[in-house]
Protein backbone atom coordinates (compact mmCIF):
# COMPACT_ATOMS: atom_id res chain seq x y z
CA UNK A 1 62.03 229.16 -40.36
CA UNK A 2 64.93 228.16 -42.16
CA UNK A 3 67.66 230.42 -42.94
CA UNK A 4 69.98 229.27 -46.40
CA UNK A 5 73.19 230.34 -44.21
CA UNK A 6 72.62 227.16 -42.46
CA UNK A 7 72.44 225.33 -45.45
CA UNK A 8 75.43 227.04 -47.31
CA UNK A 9 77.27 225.01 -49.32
CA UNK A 10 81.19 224.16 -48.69
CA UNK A 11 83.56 225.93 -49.57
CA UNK A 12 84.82 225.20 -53.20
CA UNK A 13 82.26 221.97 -53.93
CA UNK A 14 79.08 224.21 -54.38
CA UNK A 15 80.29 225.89 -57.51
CA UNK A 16 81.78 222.17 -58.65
CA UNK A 17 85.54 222.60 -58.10
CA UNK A 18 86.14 219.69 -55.71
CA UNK A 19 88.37 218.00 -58.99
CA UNK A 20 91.01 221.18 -58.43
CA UNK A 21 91.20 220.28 -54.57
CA UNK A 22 92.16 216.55 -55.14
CA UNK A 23 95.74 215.32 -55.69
CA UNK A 24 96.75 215.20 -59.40
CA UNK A 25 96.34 211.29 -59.67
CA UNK A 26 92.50 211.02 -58.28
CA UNK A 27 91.81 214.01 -61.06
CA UNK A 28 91.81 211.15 -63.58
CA UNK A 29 88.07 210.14 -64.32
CA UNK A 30 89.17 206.56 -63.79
CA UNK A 31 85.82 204.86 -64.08
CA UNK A 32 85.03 206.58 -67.35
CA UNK A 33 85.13 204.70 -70.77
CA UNK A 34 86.39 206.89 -72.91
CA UNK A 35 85.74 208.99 -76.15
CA UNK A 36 83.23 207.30 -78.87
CA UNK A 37 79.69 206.28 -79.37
CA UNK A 38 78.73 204.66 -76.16
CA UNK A 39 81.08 207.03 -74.04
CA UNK A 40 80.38 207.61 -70.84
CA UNK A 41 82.49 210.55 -70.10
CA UNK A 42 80.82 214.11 -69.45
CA UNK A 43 82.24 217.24 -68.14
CA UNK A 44 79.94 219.51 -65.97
CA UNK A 45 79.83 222.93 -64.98
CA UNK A 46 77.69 224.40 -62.00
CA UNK A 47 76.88 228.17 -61.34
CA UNK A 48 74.74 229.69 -58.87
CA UNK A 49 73.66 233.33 -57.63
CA UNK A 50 71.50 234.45 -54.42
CA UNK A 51 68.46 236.74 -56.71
CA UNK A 52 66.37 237.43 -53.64
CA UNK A 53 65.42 241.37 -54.01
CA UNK A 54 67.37 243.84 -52.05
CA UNK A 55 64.78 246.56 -53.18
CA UNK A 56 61.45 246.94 -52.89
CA UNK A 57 59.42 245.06 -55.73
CA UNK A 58 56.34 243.26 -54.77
CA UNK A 59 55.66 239.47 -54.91
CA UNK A 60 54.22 238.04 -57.94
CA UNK A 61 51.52 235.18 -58.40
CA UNK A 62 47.89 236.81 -56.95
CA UNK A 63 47.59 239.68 -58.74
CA UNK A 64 47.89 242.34 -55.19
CA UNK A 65 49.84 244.72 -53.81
CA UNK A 66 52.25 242.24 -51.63
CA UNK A 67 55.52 243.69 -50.25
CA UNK A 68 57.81 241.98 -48.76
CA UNK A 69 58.53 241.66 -45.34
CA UNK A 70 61.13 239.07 -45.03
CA UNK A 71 61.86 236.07 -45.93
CA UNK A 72 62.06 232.28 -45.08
CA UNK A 73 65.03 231.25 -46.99
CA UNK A 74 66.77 232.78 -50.11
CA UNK A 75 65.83 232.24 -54.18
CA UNK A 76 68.76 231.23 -56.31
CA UNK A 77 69.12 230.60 -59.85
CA UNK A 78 71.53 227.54 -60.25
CA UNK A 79 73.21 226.73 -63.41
CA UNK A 80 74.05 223.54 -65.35
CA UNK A 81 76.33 222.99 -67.97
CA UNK A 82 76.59 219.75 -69.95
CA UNK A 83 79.57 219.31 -72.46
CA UNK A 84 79.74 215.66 -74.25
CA UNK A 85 82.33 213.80 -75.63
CA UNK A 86 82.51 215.66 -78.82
CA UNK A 87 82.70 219.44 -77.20
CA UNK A 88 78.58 220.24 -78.17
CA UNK A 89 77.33 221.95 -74.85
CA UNK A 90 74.39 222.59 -73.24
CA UNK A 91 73.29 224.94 -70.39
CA UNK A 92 70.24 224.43 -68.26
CA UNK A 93 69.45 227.54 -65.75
CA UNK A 94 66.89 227.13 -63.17
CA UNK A 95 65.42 229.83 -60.96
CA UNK A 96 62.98 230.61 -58.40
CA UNK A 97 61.19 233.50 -60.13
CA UNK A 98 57.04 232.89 -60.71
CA UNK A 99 57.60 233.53 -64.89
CA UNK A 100 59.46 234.97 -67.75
CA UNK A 101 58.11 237.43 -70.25
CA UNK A 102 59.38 237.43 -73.68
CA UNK A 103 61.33 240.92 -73.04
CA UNK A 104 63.33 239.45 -69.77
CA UNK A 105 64.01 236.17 -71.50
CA UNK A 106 65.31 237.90 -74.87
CA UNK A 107 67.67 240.27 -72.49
CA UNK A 108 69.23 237.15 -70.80
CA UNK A 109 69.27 234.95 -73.81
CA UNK A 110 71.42 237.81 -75.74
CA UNK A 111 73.54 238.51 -73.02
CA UNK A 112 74.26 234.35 -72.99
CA UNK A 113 74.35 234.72 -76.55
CA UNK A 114 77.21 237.59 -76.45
CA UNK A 115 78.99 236.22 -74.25
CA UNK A 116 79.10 232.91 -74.81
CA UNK A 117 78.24 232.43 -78.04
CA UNK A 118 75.33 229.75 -77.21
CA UNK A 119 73.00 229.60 -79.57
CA UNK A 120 69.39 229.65 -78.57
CA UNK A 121 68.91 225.56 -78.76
CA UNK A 122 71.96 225.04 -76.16
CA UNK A 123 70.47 227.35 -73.82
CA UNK A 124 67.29 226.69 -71.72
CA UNK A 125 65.66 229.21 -68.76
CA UNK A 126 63.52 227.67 -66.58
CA UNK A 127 61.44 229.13 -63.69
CA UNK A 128 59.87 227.35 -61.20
CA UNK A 129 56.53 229.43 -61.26
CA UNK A 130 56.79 230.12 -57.47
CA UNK A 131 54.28 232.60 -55.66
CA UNK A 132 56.71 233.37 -53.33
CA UNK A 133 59.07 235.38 -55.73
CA UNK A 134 59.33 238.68 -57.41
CA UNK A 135 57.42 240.48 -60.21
CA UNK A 136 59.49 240.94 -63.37
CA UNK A 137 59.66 243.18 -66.31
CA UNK A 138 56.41 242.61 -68.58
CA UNK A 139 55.29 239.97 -66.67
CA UNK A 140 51.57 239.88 -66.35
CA UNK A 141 51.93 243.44 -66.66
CA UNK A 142 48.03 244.59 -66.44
CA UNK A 143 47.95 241.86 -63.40
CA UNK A 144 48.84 244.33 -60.37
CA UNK A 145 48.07 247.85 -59.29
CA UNK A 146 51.42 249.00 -60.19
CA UNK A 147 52.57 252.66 -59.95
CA UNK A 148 55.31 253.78 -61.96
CA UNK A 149 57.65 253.87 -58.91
CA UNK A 150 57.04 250.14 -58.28
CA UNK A 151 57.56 249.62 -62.08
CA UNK A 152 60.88 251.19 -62.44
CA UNK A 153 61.35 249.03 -59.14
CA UNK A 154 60.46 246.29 -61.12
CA UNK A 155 62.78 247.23 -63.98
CA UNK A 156 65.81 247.48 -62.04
CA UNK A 157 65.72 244.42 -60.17
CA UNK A 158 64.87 242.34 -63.11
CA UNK A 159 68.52 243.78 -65.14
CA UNK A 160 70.29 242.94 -61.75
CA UNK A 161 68.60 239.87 -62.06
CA UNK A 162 69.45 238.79 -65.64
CA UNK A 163 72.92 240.12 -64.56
CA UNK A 164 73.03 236.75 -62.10
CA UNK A 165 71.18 234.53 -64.05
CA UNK A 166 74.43 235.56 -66.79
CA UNK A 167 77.06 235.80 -64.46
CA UNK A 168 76.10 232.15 -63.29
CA UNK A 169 76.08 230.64 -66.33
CA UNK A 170 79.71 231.80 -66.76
CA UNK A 171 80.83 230.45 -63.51
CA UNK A 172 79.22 226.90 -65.12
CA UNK A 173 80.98 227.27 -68.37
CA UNK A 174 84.58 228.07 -66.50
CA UNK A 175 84.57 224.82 -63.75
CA UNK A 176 84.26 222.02 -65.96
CA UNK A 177 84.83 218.87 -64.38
CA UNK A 178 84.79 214.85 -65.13
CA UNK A 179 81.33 213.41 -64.70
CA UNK A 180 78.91 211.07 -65.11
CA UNK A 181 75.25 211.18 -66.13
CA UNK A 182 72.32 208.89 -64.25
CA UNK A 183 68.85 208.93 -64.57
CA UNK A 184 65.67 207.65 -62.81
CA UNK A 185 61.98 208.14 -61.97
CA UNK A 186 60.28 208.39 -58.90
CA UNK A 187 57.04 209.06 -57.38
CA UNK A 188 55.06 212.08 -55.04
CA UNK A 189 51.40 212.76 -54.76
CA UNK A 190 50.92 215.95 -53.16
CA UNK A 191 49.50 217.59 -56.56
CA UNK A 192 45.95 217.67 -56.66
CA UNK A 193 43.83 218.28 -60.03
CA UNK A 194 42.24 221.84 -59.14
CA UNK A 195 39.97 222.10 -62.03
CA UNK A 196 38.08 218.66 -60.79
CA UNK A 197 38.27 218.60 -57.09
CA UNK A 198 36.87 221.19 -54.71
CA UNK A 199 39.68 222.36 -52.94
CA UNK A 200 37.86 222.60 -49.43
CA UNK A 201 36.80 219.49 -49.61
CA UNK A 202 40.09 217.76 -50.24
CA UNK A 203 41.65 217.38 -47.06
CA UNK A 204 38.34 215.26 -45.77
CA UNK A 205 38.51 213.24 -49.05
CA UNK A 206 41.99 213.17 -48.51
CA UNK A 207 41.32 212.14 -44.25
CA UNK A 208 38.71 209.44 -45.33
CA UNK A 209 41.19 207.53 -48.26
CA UNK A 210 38.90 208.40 -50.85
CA UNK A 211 40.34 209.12 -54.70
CA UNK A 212 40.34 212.33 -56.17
CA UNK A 213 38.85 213.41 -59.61
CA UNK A 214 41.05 214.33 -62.52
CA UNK A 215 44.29 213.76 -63.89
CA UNK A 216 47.60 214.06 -62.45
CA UNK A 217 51.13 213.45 -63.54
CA UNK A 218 52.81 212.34 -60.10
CA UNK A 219 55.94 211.13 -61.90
CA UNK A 220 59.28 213.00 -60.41
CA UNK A 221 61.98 212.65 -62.92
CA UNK A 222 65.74 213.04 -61.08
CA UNK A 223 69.15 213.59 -62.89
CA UNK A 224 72.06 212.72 -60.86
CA UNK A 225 75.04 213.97 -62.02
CA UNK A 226 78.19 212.53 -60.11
CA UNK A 227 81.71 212.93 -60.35
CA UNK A 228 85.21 210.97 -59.45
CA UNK A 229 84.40 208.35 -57.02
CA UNK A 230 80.85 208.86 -57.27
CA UNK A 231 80.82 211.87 -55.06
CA UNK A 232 77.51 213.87 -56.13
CA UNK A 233 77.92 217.18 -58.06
CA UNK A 234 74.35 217.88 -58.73
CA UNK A 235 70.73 216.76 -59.08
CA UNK A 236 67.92 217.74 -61.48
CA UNK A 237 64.60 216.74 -60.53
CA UNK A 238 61.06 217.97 -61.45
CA UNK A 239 57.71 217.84 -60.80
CA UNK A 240 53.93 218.56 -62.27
CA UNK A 241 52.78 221.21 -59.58
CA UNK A 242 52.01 224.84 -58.90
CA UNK A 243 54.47 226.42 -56.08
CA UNK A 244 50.86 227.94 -54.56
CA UNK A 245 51.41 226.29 -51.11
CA UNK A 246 52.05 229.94 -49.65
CA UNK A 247 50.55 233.44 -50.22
CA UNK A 248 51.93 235.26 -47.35
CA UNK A 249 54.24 237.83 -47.87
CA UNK A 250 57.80 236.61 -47.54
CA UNK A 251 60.44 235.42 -49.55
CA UNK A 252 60.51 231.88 -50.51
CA UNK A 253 60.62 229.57 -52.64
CA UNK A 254 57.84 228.05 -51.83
CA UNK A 255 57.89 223.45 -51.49
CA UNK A 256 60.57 223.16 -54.51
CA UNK A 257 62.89 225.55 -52.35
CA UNK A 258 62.38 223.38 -49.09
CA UNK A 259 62.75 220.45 -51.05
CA UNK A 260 66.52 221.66 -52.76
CA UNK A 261 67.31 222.90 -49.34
CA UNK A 262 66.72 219.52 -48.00
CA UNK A 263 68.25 217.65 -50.67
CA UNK A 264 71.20 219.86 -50.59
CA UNK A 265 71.78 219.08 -46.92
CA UNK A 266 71.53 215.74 -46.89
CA UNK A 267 74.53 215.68 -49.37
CA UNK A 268 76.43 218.80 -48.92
CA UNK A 269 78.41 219.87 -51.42
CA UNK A 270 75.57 219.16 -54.17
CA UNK A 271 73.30 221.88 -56.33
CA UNK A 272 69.92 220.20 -56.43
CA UNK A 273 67.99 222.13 -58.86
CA UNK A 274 64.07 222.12 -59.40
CA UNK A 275 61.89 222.35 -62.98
CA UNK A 276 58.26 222.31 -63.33
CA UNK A 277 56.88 219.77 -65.66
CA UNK A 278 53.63 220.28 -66.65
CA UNK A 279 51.99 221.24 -63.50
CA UNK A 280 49.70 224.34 -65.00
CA UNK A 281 46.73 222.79 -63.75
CA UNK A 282 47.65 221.09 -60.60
CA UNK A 283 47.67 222.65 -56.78
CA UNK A 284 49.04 221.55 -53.77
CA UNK A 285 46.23 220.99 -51.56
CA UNK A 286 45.75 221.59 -48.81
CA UNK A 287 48.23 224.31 -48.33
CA UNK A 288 48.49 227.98 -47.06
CA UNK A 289 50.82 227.34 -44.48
CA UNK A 290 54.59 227.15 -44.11
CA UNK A 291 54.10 223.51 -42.05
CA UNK A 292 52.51 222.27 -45.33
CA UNK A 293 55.03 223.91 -47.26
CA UNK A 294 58.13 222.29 -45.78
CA UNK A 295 56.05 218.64 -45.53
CA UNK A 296 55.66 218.92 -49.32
CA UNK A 297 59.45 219.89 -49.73
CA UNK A 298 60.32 217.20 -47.60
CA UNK A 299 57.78 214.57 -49.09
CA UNK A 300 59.18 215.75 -52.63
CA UNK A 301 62.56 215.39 -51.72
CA UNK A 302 62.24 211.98 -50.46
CA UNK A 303 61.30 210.97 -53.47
CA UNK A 304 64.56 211.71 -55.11
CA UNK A 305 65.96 210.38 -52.49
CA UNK A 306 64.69 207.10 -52.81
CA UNK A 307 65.69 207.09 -57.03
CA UNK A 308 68.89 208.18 -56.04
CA UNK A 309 69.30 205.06 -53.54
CA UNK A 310 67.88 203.04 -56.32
CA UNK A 311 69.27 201.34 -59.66
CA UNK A 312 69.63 204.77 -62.04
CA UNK A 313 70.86 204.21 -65.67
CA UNK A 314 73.58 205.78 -67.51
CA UNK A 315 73.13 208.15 -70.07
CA UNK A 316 76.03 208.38 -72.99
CA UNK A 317 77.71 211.39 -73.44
CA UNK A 318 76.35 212.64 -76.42
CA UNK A 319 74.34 215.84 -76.80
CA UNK A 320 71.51 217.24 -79.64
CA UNK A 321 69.43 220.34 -79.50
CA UNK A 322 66.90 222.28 -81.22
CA UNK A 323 64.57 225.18 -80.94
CA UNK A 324 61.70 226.57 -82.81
CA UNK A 325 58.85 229.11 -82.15
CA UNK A 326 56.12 228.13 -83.34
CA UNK A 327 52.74 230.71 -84.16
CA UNK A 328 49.72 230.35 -82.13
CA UNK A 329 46.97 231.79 -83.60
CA UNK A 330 44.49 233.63 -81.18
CA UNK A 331 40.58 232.82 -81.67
CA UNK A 332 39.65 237.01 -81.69
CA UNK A 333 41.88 240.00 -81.81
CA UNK A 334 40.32 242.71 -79.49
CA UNK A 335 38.75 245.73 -81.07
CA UNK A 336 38.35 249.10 -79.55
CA UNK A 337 34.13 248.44 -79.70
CA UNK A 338 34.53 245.54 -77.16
CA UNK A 339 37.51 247.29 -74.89
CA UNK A 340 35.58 250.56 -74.06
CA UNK A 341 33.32 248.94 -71.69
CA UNK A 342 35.64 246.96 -70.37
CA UNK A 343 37.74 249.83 -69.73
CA UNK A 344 34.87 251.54 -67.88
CA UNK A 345 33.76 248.82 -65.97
CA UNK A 346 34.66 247.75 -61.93
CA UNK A 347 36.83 245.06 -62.88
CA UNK A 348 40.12 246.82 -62.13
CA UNK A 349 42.23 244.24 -63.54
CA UNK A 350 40.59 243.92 -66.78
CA UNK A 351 40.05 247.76 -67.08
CA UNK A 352 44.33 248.23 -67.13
CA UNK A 353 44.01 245.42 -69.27
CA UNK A 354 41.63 247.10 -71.50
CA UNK A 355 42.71 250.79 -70.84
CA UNK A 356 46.97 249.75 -72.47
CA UNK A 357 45.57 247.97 -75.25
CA UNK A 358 43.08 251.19 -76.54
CA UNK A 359 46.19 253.34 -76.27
CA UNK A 360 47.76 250.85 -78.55
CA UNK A 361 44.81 251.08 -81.28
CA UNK A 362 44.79 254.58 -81.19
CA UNK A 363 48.67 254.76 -81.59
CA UNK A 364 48.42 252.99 -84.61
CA UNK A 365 49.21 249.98 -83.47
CA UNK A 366 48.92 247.04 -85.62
CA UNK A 367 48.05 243.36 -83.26
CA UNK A 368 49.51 240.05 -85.07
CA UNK A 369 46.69 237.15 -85.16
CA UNK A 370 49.56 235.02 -83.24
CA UNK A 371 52.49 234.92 -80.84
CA UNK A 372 55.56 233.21 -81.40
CA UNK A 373 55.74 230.14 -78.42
CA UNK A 374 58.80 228.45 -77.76
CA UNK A 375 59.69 224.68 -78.41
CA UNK A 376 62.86 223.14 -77.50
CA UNK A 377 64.43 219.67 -77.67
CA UNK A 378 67.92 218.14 -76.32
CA UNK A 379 68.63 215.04 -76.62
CA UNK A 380 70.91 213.30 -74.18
CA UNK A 381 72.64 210.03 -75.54
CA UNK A 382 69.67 207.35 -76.72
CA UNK A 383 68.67 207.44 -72.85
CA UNK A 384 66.81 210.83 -72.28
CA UNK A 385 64.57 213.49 -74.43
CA UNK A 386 64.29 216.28 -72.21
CA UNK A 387 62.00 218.94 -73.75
CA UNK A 388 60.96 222.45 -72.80
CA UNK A 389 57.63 224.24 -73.53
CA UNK A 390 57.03 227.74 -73.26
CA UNK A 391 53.81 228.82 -70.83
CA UNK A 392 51.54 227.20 -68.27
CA UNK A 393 51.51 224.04 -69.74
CA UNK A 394 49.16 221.73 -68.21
CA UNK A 395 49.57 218.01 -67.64
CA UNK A 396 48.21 216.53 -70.46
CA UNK A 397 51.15 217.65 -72.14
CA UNK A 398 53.59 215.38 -70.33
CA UNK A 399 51.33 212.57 -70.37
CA UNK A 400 51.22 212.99 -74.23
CA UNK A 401 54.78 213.49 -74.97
CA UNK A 402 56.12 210.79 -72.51
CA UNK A 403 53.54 208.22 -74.63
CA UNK A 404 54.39 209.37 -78.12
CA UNK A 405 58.00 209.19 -77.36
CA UNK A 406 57.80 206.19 -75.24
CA UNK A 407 61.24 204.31 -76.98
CA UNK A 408 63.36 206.33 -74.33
CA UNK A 409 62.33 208.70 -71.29
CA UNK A 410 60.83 211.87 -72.21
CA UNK A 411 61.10 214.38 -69.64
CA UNK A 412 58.77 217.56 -70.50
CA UNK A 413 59.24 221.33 -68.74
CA UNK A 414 56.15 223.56 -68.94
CA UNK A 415 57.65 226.20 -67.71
CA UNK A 416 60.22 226.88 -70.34
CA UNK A 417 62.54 230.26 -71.73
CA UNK A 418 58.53 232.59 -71.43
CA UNK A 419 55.71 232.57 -69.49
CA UNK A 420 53.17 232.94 -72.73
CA UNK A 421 50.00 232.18 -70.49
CA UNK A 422 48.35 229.03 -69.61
CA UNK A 423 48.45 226.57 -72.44
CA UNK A 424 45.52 224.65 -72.60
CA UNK A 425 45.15 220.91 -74.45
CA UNK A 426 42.11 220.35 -76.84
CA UNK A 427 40.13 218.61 -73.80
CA UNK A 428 40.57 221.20 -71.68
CA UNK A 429 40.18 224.03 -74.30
CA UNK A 430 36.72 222.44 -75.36
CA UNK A 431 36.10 222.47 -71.14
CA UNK A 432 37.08 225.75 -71.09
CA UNK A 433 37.62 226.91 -67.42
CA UNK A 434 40.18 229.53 -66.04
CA UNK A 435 42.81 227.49 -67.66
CA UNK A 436 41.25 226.68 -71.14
CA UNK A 437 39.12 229.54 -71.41
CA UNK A 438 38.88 233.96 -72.37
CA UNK A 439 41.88 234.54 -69.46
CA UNK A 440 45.02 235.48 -72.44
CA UNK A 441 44.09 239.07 -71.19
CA UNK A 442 45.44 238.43 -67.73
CA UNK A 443 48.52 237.52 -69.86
CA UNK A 444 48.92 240.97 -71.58
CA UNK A 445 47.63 239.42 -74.81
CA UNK A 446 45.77 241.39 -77.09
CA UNK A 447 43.23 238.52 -76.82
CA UNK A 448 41.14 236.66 -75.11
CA UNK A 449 41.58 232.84 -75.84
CA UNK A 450 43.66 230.93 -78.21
CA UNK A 451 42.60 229.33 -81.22
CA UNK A 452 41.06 225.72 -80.64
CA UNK A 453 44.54 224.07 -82.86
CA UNK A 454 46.91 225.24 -79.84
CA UNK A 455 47.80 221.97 -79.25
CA UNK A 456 47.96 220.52 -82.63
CA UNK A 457 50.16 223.23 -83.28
CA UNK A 458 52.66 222.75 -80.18
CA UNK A 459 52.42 219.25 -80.85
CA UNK A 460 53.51 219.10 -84.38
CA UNK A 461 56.42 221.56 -83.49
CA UNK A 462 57.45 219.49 -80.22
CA UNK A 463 57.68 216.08 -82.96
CA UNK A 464 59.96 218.45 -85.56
CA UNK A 465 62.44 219.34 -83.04
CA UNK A 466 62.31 215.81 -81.32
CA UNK A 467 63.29 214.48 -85.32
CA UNK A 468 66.32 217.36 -85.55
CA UNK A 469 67.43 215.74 -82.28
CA UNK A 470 67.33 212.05 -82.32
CA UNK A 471 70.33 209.86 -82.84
């Protein structure tokens, strides 16, 4: 078991104030190039709050009743500000929580807003989708056997836990220092295609060197950010991959916690920070143990290691971004004539599910056809598209949007500002399956599948924000 207070980082360089301990003359960004086009010259900003519950809210992920007992090391968000040559900023805020709903996102978001005055392109949320955190405010709502006690429960930790996520990215947007931007690509292959491999049968074809079915996206995009001297402030990296290694009931944060814990003390001082690409339909398998948890932390975190030891390129200091939502239309609204049975029958899940939305019809409630999914863009010089999709985005996204936007590296987050629900592609929408198929219910939705255009939809949005942002 690993405890973070081992880990902690030193005094002054985890929140990215080592620049205010040097001597006046090695606060110079000598190395930089200067204001202009093909600058070079960034300033950063790093923020970062402990959000493991001090109350008594249950895990989120599997749909139980799992309280806490304890926990193997803390959940953080971390923060990342990004301010180019020309003053345009953007903040990137990463977390350990399993997903967003609309309602938590819009109550940080405003709060940023207020604050800060960012508007909603230069500000991106990000969770990691990890089992091993907390349930949160309208999140999967109809997914556990809540009681109003554990809701209010709910409620209050997810305002103290906006409150951090906030407070962070102030402490980013006060420590700006000198910087530099790098990026490269590396490789892990933990992730496992769940919808076309068996997952009990994995670790034999796994023991016997025989391929797996299905595709995968095992590409692990890092972002080294590094200050005066080359001394490393922080590191972004991501991967395609559901944090489902555990399901016990502890604190964690599941492999992409080991693997920032290892990362972090291997070069202390740094914030590495995790995002989930498009991992909605991959697993890591085997799993269900902590061993197998910290081997995939560790096996992810070499990874970055190795592009960090490697030839990374530059990336100019210039910044673009854009937003959008964009309407996906569901395929059938629910009507009280299919709910009543539902709401009667032994599925308990379904029957909340069922039971919330009746109340809604006979309060006069009026369902839209669609709900509003988010789509974001920022552009980082020429070198680096880095875009964020709302949901449970599954791979073929990534693999799409890093082909159609092949002139530079695309980076794509599926895990982006709300958790939506799963977001199928067209193949897997015609396959159907838990991820493709009648599961938006699960999701709160007052339907049960989207509309077969989801991803023609998300697709044209993602190429009218990518045009907003190029250079």
């Amino acid at each position: 078991m690993i405890e973070f207070s081992r880990r902690s980082f030193l005094s002054g360089m985890s929140m990215g104030t080592t620049s205010l301990m040097l001597p006046h003359f090695l606060r110079k960004p000598l190395y930089l190039q200067g204001g202009g086009p093909d600058s070079l010259d960034w300033q950063v900003g790093i923020g970062k709050r402990i959000i493991t519950p001090t109350i008594s809210v249950w895990l989120a992920g599997y749909g139980t009743q799992r309280i806490a007992y304890g926990k193997i090391h803390d959940l953080f968000v971390k923060v990342l500000a990004l301010k180019c040559s020309n003053g345009k900023i953007a903040v990137l805020a990463t977390t350990d929580n399993q997903g967003m709903s609309r309602t938590v996102y819009e109550n940080i978001f405003r709060k940023v807003n207020q604050r800060y005055n960012l508007d909603r392109s230069e500000f991106m949320l990000t969770f990691s989708h990890n089992h091993s955190g907390p349930c949160l405010q309208d999140d999967l709502v109809d997914y556990y056997p809540s009681d109003d006690a554990q809701k209010e429960l709910v409620n209050q930790y997810s305002e103290w836990m906006a409150e951090q996520v906030v407070e962070a990215v102030g402490e980013a947007l006060s420590n700006w220092q000198p910087a530099q931007l790098f990026k490269g690509e590396g490789k892990c292959t933990f992730a496992v295609n769940r919808r076309d491999n068996v997952e009990s049968v994995v670790p034999d074809l796994l023991e016997a060197g025989k391929p797996l079915e299905g595709v995968v996206d095992h590409y692990v995009p890092v972002l080294a950010i590094k200050g005066p001297g080359g001394n490393l402030i922080s590191v972004l990296f991501g991967y395609a991959c559901h944090p489902t290694t555990l399901s016990i009931s502890t604190w964690s944060g599941d492999y992409p916690g080991f693997a920032q814990i290892d990362i972090e003390s291997a070069h202390p001082g740094t914030a590495a920070m995790f995002f989930n690409a498009c991992g909605g339909d991959q697993n890591p398998i085997p799993r269900r143990t902590v061993a197998l948890c910290e081997k995939y932390g560790k096996q992810l975190a070499q990874s970055v290691e190795e592009v960090l030891a490697g030839q990374m390129e530059p990336i100019r200091s210039d910044i673009k971004t854009a937003f959008e939502y964009v309407p996906l239309e569901y395929l059938e609204l629910v009507t009280e004539e299919k709910l009543k049975p539902i709401a009667t029958g032994s599925d308990t899940l379904h029957a909340r599910w069922a039971t919330r939305m009746l109340k809604k019809l006979e309060d006069g409630v009026k369902f839209q056809n669609s709900h509003p999914y988010p789509v974001q863009a920022w552009q980082l010089g020429k070198e680096l598209l880095f875009l964020g999709i709302g949901g449970e985005a599954v791979v073929d996204y990534s693999l799409r949007f890093k082909s159609e936007y092949n002139n530079q590296t695309t980076w794509v987050c599926g895990y982006a500002n709300e958790m939506v629900a799963y977001i199928p592609s067209r193949r897997i929408w015609e396959e159907g399956g838990y991820e493709g198929g009648p599961h938006l219910d699960e999701y709160g939705h007052p339907a049960w599948r989207w509309a077969g255009d989801v991803e023609d939809r998300i697709s044209e949005t993602v190429r009218k924000v990518v045009e907003k942002v190029q250079f």
